[in-house]
C-alpha atoms as a PDB file:
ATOM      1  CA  UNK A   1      52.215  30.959  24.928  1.00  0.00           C
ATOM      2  CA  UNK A   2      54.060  28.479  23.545  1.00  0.00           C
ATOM      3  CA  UNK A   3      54.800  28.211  19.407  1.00  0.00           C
ATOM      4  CA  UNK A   4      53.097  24.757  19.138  1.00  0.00           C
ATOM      5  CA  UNK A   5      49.878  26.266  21.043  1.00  0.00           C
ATOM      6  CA  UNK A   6      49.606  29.508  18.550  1.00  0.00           C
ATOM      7  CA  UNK A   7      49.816  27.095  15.514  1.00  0.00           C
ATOM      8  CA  UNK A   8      47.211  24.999  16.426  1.00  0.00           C
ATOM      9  CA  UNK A   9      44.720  28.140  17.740  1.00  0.00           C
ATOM     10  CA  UNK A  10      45.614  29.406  14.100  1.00  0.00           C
ATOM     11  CA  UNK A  11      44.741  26.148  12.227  1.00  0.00           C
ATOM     12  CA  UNK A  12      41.497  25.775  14.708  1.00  0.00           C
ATOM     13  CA  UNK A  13      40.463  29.590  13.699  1.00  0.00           C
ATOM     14  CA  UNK A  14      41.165  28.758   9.915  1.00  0.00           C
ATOM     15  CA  UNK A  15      39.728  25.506   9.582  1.00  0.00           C
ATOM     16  CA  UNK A  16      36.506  27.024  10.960  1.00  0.00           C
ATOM     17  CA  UNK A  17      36.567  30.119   8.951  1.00  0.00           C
ATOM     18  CA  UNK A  18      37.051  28.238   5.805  1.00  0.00           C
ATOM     19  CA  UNK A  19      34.113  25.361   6.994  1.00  0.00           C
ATOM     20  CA  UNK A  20      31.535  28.524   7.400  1.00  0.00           C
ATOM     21  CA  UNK A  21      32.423  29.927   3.987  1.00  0.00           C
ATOM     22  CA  UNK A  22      32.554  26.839   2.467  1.00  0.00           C
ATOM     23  CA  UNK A  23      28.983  26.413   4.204  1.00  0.00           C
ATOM     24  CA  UNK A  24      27.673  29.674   3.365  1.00  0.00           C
ATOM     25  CA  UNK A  25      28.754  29.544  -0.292  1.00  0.00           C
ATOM     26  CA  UNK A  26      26.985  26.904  -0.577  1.00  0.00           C
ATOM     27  CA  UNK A  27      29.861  24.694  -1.342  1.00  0.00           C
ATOM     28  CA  UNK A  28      29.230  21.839   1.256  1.00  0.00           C
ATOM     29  CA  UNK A  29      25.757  20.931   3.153  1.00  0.00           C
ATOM     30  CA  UNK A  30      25.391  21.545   6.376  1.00  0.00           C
ATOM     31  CA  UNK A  31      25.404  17.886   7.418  1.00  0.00           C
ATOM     32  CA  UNK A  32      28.856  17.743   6.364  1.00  0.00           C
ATOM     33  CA  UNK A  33      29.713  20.689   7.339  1.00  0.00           C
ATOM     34  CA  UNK A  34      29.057  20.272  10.910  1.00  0.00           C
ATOM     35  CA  UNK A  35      31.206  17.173  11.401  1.00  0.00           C
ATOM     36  CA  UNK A  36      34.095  19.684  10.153  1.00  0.00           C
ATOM     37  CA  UNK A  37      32.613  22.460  12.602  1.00  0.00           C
ATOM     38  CA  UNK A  38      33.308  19.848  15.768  1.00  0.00           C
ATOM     39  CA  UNK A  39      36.828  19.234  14.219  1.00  0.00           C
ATOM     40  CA  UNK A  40      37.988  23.155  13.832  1.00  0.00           C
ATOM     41  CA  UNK A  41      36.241  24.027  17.532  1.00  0.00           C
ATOM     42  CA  UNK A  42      37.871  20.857  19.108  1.00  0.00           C
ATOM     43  CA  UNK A  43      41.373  22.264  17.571  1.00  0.00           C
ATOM     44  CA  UNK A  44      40.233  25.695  18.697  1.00  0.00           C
ATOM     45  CA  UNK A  45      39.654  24.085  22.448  1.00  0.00           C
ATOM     46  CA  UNK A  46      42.903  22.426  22.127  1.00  0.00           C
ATOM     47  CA  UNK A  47      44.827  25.736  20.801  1.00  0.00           C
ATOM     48  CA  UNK A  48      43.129  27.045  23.854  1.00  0.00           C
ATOM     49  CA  UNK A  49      43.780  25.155  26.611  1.00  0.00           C
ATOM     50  CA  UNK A  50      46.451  22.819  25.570  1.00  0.00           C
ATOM     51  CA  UNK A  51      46.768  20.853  29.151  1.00  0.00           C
ATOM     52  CA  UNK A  52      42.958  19.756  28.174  1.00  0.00           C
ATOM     53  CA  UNK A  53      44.543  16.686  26.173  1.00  0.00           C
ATOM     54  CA  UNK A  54      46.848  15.772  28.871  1.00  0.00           C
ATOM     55  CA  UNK A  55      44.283  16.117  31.786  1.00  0.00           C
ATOM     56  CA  UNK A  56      41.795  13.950  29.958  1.00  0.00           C
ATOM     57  CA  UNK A  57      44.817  11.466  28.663  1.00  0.00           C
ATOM     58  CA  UNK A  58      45.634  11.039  32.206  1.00  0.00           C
ATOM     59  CA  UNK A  59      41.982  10.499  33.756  1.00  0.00           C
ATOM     60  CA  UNK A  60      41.274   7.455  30.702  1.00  0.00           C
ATOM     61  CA  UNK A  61      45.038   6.036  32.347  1.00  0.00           C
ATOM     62  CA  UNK A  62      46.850   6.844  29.000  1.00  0.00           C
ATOM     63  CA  UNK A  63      50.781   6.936  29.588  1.00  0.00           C
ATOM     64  CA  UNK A  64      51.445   9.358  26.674  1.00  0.00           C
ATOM     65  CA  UNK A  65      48.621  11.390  26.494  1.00  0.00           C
ATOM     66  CA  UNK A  66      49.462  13.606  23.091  1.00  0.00           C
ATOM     67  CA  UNK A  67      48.493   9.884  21.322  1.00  0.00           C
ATOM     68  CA  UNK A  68      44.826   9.881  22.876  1.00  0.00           C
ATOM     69  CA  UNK A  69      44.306  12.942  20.232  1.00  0.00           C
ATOM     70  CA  UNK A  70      45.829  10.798  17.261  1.00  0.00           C
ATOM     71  CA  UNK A  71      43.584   7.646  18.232  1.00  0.00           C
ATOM     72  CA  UNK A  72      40.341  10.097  18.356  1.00  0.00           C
ATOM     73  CA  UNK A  73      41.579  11.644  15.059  1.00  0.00           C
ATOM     74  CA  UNK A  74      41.784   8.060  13.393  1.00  0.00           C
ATOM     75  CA  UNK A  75      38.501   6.904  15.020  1.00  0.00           C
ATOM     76  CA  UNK A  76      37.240  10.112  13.890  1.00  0.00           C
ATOM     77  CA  UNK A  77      38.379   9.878  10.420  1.00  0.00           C
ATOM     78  CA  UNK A  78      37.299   5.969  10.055  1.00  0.00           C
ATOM     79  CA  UNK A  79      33.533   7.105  11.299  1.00  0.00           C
ATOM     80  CA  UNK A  80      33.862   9.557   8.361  1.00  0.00           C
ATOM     81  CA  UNK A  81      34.860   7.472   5.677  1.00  0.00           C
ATOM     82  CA  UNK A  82      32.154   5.033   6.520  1.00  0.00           C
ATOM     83  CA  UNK A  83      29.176   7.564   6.811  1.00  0.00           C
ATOM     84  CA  UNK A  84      30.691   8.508   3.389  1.00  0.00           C
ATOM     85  CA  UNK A  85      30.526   5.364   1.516  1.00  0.00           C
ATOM     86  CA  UNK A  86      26.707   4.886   3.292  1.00  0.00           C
ATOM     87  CA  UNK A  87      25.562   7.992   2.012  1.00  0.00           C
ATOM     88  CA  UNK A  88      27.189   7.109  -1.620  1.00  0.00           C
ATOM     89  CA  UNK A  89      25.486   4.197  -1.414  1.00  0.00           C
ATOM     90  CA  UNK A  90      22.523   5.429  -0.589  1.00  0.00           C
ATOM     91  CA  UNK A  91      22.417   7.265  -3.433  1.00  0.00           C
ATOM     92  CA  UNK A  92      23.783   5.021  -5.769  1.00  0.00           C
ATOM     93  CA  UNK A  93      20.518   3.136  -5.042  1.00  0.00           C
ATOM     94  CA  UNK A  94      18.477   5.789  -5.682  1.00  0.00           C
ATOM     95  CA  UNK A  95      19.839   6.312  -9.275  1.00  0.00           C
ATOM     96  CA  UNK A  96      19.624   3.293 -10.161  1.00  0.00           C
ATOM     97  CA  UNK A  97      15.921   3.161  -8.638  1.00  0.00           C
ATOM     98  CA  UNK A  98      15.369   6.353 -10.929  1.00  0.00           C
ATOM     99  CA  UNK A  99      16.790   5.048 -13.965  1.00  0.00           C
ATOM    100  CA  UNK A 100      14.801   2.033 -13.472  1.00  0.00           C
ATOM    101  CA  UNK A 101      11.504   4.705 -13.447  1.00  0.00           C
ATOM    102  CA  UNK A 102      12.329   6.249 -16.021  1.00  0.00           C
ATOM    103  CA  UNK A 103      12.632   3.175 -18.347  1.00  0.00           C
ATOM    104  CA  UNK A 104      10.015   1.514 -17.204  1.00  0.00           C
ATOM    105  CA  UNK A 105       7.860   4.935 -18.238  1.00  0.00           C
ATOM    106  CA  UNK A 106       9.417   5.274 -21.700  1.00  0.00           C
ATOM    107  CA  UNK A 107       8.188   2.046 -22.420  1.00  0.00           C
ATOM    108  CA  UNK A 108       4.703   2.381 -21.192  1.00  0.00           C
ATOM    109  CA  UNK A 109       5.007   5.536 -23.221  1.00  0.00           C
ATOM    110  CA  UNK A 110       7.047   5.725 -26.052  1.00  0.00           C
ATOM    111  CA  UNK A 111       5.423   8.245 -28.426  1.00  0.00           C
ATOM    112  CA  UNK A 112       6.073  10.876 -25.303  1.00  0.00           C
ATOM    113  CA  UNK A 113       9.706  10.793 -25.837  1.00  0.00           C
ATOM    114  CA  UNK A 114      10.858  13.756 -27.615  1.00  0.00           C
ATOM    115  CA  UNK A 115      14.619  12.645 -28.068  1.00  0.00           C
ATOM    116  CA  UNK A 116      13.695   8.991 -29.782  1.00  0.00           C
ATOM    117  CA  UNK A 117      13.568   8.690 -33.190  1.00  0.00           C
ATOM    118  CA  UNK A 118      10.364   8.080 -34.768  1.00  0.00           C
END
């Protein structure tokens, strides 16, 4: 086995170690931690069987195949930034719904508020 395939079955068995800790500590959801699951097993199957990337690079008619796995890592990456900002969006709205609650029932109800001067 070649040095380059050990290193990446390493990182693929460490990335997924550390994403079920990190899971099971309670550290990162589930939702997020599955993207990161696919990413550590596809490095796994690539520390694996290394001629995977070339067999698929040539079947898509890819001249250089070893780039194929940097264009799915960008696309991959992109995908995750923008789930990212839609789900901090998401719940930017939300907080600012809540907030809008919240004052709208402290001034239907002011006497209720045990923080406000009286």
């Amino acid at each position: 086995m070649k040095t380059y395939y050990l290193v990446s079955l390493l990182i693929g068995i460490g990335l997924a170690i550390g994403i079920l800790y990190l899971v099971r500590r309670d550290h990162l959801y589930i939702r997020q931690g599955f993207f990161w699951i696919v990413v550590a097993a596809a490095s796994l199957l690539f520390g694996i069987w290394p001629s995977l990337i070339d067999f698929i690079g040539v079947a898509l008619g890819i001249a250089y195949p070893p780039t194929l796995l940097l264009l799915a890592a960008i696309v991959a990456l992109v995908v995750k930034s923008l789930l990212g900002d839609i789900a901090l969006t998401r719940v930017s709205r939300d907080l600012r719904r809540l907030n809008q609650r919240i004052a709208l029932l402290e001034a239907e109800h002011p006497a209720q508020d045990p923080d406000r001067p009286k």
